[in-house]
N, C-alpha and C. Protein backbone atom coordinates (compact mmCIF):
# COMPACT_ATOMS: atom_id res chain seq x y z
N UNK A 1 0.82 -1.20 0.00
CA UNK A 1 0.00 0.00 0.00
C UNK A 1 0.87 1.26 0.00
N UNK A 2 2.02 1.36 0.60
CA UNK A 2 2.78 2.12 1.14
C UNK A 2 3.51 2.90 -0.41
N UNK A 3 3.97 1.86 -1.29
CA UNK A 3 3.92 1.96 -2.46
C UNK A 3 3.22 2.90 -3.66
N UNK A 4 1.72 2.37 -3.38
CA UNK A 4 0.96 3.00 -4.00
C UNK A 4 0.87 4.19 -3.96
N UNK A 5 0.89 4.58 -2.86
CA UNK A 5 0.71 5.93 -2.71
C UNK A 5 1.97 6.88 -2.85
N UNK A 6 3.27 5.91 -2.54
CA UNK A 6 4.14 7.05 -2.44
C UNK A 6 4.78 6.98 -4.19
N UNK A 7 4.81 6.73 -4.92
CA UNK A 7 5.06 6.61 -6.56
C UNK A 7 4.18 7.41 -7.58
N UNK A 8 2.99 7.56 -6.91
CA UNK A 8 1.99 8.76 -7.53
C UNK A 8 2.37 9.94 -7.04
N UNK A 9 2.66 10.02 -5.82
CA UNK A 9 2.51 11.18 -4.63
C UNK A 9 4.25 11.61 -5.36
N UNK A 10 5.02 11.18 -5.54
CA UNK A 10 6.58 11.67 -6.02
C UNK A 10 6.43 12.05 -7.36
N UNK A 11 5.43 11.52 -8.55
CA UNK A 11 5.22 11.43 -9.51
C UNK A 11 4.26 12.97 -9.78
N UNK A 12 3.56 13.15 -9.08
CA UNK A 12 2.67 14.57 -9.04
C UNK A 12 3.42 15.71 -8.07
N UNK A 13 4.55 15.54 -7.11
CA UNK A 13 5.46 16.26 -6.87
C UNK A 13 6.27 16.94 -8.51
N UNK A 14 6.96 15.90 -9.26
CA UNK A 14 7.86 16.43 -10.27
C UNK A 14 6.47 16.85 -10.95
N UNK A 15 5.51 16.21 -11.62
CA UNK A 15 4.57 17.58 -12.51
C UNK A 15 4.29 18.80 -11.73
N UNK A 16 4.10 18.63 -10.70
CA UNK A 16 3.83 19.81 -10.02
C UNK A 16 4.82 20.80 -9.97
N UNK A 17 5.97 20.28 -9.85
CA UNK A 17 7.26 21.60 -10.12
C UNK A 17 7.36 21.85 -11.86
N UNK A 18 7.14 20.67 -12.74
CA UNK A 18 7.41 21.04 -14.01
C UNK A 18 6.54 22.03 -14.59
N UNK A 19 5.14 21.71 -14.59
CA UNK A 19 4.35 22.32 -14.05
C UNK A 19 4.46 24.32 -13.48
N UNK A 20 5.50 24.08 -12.72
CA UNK A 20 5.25 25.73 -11.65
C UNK A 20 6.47 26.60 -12.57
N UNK A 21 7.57 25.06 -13.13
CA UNK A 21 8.78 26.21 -14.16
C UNK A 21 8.16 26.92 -15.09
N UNK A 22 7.32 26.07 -16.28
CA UNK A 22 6.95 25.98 -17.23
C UNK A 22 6.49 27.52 -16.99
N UNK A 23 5.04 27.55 -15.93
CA UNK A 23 4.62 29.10 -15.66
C UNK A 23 5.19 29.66 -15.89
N UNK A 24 6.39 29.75 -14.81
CA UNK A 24 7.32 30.97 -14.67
C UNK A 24 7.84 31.65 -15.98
N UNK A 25 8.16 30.77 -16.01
CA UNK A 25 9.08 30.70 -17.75
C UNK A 25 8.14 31.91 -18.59
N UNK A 26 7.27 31.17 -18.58
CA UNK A 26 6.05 31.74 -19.74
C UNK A 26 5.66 33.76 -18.91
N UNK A 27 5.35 33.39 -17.24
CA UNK A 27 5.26 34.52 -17.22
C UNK A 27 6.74 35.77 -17.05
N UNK A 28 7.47 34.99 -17.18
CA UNK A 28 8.94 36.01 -17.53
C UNK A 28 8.52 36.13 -18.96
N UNK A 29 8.11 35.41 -19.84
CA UNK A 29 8.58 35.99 -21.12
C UNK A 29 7.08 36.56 -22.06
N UNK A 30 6.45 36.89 -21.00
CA UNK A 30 4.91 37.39 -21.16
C UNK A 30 4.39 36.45 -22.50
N UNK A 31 4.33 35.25 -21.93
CA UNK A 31 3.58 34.39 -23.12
C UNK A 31 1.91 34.31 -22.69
N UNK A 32 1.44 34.28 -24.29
CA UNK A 32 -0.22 34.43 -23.97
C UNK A 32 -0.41 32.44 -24.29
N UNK A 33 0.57 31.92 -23.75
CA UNK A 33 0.61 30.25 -23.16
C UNK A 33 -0.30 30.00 -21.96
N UNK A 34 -0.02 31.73 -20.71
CA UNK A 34 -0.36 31.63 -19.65
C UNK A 34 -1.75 31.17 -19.20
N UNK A 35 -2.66 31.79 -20.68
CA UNK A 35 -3.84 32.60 -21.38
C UNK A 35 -4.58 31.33 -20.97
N UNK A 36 -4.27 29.67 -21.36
CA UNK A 36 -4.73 28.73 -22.26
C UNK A 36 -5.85 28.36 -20.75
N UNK A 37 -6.72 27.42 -21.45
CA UNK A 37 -7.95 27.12 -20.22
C UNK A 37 -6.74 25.91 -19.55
N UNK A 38 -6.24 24.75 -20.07
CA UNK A 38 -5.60 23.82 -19.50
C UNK A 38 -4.64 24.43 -18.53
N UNK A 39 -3.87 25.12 -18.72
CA UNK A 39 -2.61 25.85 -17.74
C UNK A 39 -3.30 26.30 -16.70
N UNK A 40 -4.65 26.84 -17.01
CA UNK A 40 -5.68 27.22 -15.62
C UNK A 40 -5.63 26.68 -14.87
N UNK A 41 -6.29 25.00 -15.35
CA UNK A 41 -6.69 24.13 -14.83
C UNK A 41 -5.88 22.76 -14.53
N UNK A 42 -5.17 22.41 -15.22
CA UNK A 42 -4.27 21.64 -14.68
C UNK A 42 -3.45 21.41 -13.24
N UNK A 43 -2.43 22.50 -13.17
CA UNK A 43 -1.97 22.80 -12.12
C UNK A 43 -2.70 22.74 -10.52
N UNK A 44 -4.22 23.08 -11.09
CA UNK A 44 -4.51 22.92 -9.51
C UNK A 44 -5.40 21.45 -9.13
N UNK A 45 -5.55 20.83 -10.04
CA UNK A 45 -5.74 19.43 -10.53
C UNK A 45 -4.77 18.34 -9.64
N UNK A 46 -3.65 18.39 -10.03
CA UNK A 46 -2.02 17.76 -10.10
C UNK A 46 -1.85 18.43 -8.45
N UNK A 47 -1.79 19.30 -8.53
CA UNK A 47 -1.79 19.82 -7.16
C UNK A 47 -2.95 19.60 -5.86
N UNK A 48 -4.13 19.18 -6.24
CA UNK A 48 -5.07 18.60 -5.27
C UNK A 48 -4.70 17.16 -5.35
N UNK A 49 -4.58 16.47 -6.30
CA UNK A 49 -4.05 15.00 -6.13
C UNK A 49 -2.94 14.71 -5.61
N UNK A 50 -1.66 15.59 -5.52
CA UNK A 50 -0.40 15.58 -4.77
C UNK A 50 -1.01 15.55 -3.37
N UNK A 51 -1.59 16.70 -2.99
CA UNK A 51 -1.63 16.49 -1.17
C UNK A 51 -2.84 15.45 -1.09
N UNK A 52 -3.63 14.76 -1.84
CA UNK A 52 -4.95 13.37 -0.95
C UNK A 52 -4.02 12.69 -1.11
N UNK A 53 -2.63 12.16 -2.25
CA UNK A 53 -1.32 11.42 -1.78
C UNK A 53 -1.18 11.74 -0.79
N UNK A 54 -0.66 12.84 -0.27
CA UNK A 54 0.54 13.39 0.54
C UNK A 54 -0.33 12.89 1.87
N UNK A 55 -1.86 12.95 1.95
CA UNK A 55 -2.62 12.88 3.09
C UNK A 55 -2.63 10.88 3.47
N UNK A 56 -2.61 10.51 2.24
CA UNK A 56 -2.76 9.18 2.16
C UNK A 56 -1.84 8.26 2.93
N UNK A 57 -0.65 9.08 2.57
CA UNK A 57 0.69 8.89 3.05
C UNK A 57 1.32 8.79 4.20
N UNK A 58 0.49 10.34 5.12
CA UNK A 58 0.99 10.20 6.19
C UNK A 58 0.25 9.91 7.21
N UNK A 59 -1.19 9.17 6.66
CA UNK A 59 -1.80 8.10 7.35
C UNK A 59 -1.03 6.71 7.66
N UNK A 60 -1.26 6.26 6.38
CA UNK A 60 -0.01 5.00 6.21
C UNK A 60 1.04 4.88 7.16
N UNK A 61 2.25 6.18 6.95
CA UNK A 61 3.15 5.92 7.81
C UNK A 61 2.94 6.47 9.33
N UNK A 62 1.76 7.11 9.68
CA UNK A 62 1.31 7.89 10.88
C UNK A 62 2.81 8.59 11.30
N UNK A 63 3.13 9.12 10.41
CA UNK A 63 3.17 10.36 11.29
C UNK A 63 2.83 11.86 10.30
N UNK A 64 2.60 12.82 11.38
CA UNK A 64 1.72 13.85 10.92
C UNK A 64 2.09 15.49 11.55
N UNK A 65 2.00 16.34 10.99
CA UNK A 65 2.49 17.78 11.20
C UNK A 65 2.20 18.04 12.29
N UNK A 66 3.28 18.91 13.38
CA UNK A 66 3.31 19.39 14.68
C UNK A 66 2.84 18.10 15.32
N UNK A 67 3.73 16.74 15.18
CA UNK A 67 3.97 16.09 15.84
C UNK A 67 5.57 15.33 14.95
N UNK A 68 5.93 15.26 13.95
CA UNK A 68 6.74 14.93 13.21
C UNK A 68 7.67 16.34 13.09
N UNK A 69 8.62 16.34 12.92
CA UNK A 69 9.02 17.97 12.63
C UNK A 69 9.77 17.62 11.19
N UNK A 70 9.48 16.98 10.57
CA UNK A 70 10.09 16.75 9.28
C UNK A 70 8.91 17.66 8.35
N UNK A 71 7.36 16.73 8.59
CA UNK A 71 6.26 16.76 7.82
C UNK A 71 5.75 18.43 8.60
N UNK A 72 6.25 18.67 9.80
CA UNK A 72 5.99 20.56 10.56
C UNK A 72 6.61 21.25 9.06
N UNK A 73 7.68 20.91 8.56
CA UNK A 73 8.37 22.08 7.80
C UNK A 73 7.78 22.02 6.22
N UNK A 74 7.67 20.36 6.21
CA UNK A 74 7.05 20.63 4.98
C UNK A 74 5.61 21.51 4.46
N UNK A 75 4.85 21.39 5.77
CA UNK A 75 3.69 22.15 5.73
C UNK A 75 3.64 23.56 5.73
N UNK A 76 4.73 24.24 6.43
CA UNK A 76 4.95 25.20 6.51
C UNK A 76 6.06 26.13 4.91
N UNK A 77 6.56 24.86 4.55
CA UNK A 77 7.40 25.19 3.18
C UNK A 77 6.26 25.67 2.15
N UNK A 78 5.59 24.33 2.00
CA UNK A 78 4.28 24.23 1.24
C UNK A 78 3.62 25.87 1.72
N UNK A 79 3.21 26.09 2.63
CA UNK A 79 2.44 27.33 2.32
C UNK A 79 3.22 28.45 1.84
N UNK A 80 4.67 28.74 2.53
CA UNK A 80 5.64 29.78 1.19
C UNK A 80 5.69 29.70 -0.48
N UNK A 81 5.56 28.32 -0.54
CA UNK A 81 5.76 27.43 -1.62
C UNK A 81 4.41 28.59 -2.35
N UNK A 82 3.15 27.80 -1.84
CA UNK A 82 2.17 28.66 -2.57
C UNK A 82 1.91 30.67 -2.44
N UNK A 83 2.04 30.82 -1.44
CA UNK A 83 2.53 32.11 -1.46
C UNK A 83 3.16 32.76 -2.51
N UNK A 84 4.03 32.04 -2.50
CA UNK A 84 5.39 32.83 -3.44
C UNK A 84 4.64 32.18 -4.98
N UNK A 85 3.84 31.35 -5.40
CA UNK A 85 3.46 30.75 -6.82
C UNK A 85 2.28 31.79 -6.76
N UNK A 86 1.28 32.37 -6.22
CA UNK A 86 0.54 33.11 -6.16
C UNK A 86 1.36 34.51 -6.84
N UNK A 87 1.90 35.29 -5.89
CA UNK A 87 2.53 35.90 -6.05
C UNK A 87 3.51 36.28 -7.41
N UNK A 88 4.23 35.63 -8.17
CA UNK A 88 4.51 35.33 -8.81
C UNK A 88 4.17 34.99 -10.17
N UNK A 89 2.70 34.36 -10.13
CA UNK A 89 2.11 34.02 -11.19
C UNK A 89 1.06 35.05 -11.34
N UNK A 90 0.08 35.50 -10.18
CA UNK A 90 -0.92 36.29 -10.36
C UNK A 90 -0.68 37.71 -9.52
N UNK A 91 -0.35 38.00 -8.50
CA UNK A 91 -0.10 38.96 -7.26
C UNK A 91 0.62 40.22 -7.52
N UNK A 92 1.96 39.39 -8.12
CA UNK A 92 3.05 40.45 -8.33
C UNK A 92 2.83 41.39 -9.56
N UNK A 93 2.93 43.35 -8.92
CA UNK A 93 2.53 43.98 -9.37
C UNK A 93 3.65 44.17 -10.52
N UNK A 94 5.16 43.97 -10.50
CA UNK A 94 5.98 44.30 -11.65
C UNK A 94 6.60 42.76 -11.76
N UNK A 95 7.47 42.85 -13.08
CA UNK A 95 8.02 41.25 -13.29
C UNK A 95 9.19 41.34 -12.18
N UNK A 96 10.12 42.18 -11.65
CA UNK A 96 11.01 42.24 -10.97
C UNK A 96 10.98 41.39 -9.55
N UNK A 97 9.35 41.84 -9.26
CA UNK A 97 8.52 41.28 -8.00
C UNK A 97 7.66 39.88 -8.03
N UNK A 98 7.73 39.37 -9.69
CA UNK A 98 6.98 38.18 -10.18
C UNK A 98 8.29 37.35 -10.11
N UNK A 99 9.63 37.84 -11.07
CA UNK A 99 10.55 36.93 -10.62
C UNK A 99 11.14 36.55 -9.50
N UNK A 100 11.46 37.60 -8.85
CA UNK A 100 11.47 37.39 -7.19
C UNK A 100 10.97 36.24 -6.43
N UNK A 101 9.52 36.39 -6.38
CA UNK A 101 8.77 35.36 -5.59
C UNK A 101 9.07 33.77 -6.67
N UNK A 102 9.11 34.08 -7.92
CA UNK A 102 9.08 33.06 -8.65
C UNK A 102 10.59 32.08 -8.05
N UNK A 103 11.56 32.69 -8.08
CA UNK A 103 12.63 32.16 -7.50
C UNK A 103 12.71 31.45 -6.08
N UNK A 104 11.95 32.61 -5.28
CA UNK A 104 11.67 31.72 -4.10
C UNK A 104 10.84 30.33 -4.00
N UNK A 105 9.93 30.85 -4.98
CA UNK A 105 9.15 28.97 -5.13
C UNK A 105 9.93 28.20 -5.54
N UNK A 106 10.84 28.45 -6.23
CA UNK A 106 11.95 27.29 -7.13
C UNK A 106 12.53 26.68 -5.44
N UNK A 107 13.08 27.77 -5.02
CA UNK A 107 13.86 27.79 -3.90
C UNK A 107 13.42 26.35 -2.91
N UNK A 108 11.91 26.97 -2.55
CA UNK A 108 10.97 25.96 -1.26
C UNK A 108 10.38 25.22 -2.31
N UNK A 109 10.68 24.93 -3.04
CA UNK A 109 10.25 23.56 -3.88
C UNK A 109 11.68 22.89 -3.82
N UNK A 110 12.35 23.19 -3.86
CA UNK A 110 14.04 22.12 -3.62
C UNK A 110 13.79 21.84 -1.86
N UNK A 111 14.02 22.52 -1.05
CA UNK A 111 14.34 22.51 0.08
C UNK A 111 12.88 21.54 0.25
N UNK A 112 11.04 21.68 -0.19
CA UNK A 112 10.64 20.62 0.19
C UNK A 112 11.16 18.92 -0.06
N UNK A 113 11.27 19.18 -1.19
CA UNK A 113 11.93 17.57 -2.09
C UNK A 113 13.12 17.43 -1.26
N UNK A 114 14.07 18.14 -0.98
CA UNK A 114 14.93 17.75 0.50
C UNK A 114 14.45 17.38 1.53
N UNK A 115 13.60 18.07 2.04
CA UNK A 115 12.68 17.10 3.75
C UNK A 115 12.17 15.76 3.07
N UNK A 116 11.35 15.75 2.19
CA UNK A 116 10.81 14.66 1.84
C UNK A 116 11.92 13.49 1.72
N UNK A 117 13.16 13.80 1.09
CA UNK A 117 14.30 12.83 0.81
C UNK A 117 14.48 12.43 2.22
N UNK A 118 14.71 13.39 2.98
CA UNK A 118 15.62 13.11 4.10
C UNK A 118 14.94 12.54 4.94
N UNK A 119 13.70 13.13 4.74
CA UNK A 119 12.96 13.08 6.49
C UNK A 119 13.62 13.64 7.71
N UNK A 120 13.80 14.96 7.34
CA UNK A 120 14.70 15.85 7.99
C UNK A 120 14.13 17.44 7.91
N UNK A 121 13.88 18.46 8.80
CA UNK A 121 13.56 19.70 8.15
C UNK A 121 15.13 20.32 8.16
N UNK A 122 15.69 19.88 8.02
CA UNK A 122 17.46 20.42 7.69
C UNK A 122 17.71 20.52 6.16
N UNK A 123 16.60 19.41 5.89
CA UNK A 123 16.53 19.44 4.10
C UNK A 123 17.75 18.36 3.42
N UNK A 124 18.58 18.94 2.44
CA UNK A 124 19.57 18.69 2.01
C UNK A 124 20.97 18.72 2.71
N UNK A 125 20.56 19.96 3.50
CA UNK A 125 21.82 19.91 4.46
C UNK A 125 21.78 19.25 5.91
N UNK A 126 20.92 18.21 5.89
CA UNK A 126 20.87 17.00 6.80
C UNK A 126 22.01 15.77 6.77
């Protein structure tokens, strides 16, 4: 079972970042790509099926946020994570302030895929 869930759940992690470049990309280079109904809708698709994994998951292995401090940071990454993709994609009033935040999501999208590796909120540098 343990399986199941975690091979989808890693698998909708990488679309989900390929996914958040692709944006970026497009909104650095003011593409009317951004425009399309699928790019709407996709992303938050891929992204609701990542966390009923992610929820699935840390049933399975029981353990669970503000009791784990691995899965504390990831939750807390995850909300910069979206913050900064908000921001970035829709929020930010100049591109200076779109790339900005855009970078930082790149940023707490590595450092999550580090806790997740490690099972560590040290990340990579665990």
């Amino acid at each position: 079972m343990y399986a199941a869930l975690k091979h989808p759940h890693m698998l909708l992690a990488l679309t989900s970042g390929v996914l958040f470049v692709l944006r970026g990309v497009w909104m650095l280079l003011d593409s009317p790509q951004l425009q399309k109904r699928w790019v709407k809708i996709l992303p938050h698709v891929v992204d609701t099926l990542l966390l009923v994994f992610a929820v699935g998951l840390m049933v399975q292995i029981s353990q669970y946020p503000f009791v784990d401090h691995w899965l504390t940071a990831k939750v807390f990454a995850l909300l910069g994570y979206i913050f900064a993709g908000v921001v970035a994609l829709k929020l930010g009033k100049t591109k200076r302030v779109r790339g900005t935040a855009f970078a930082v999501g790149l940023l707490l999208y590595v450092y999550i895929l580090g806790v997740a590796i490690k099972h560590n909120p040290l990340s990579f540098f665990a």
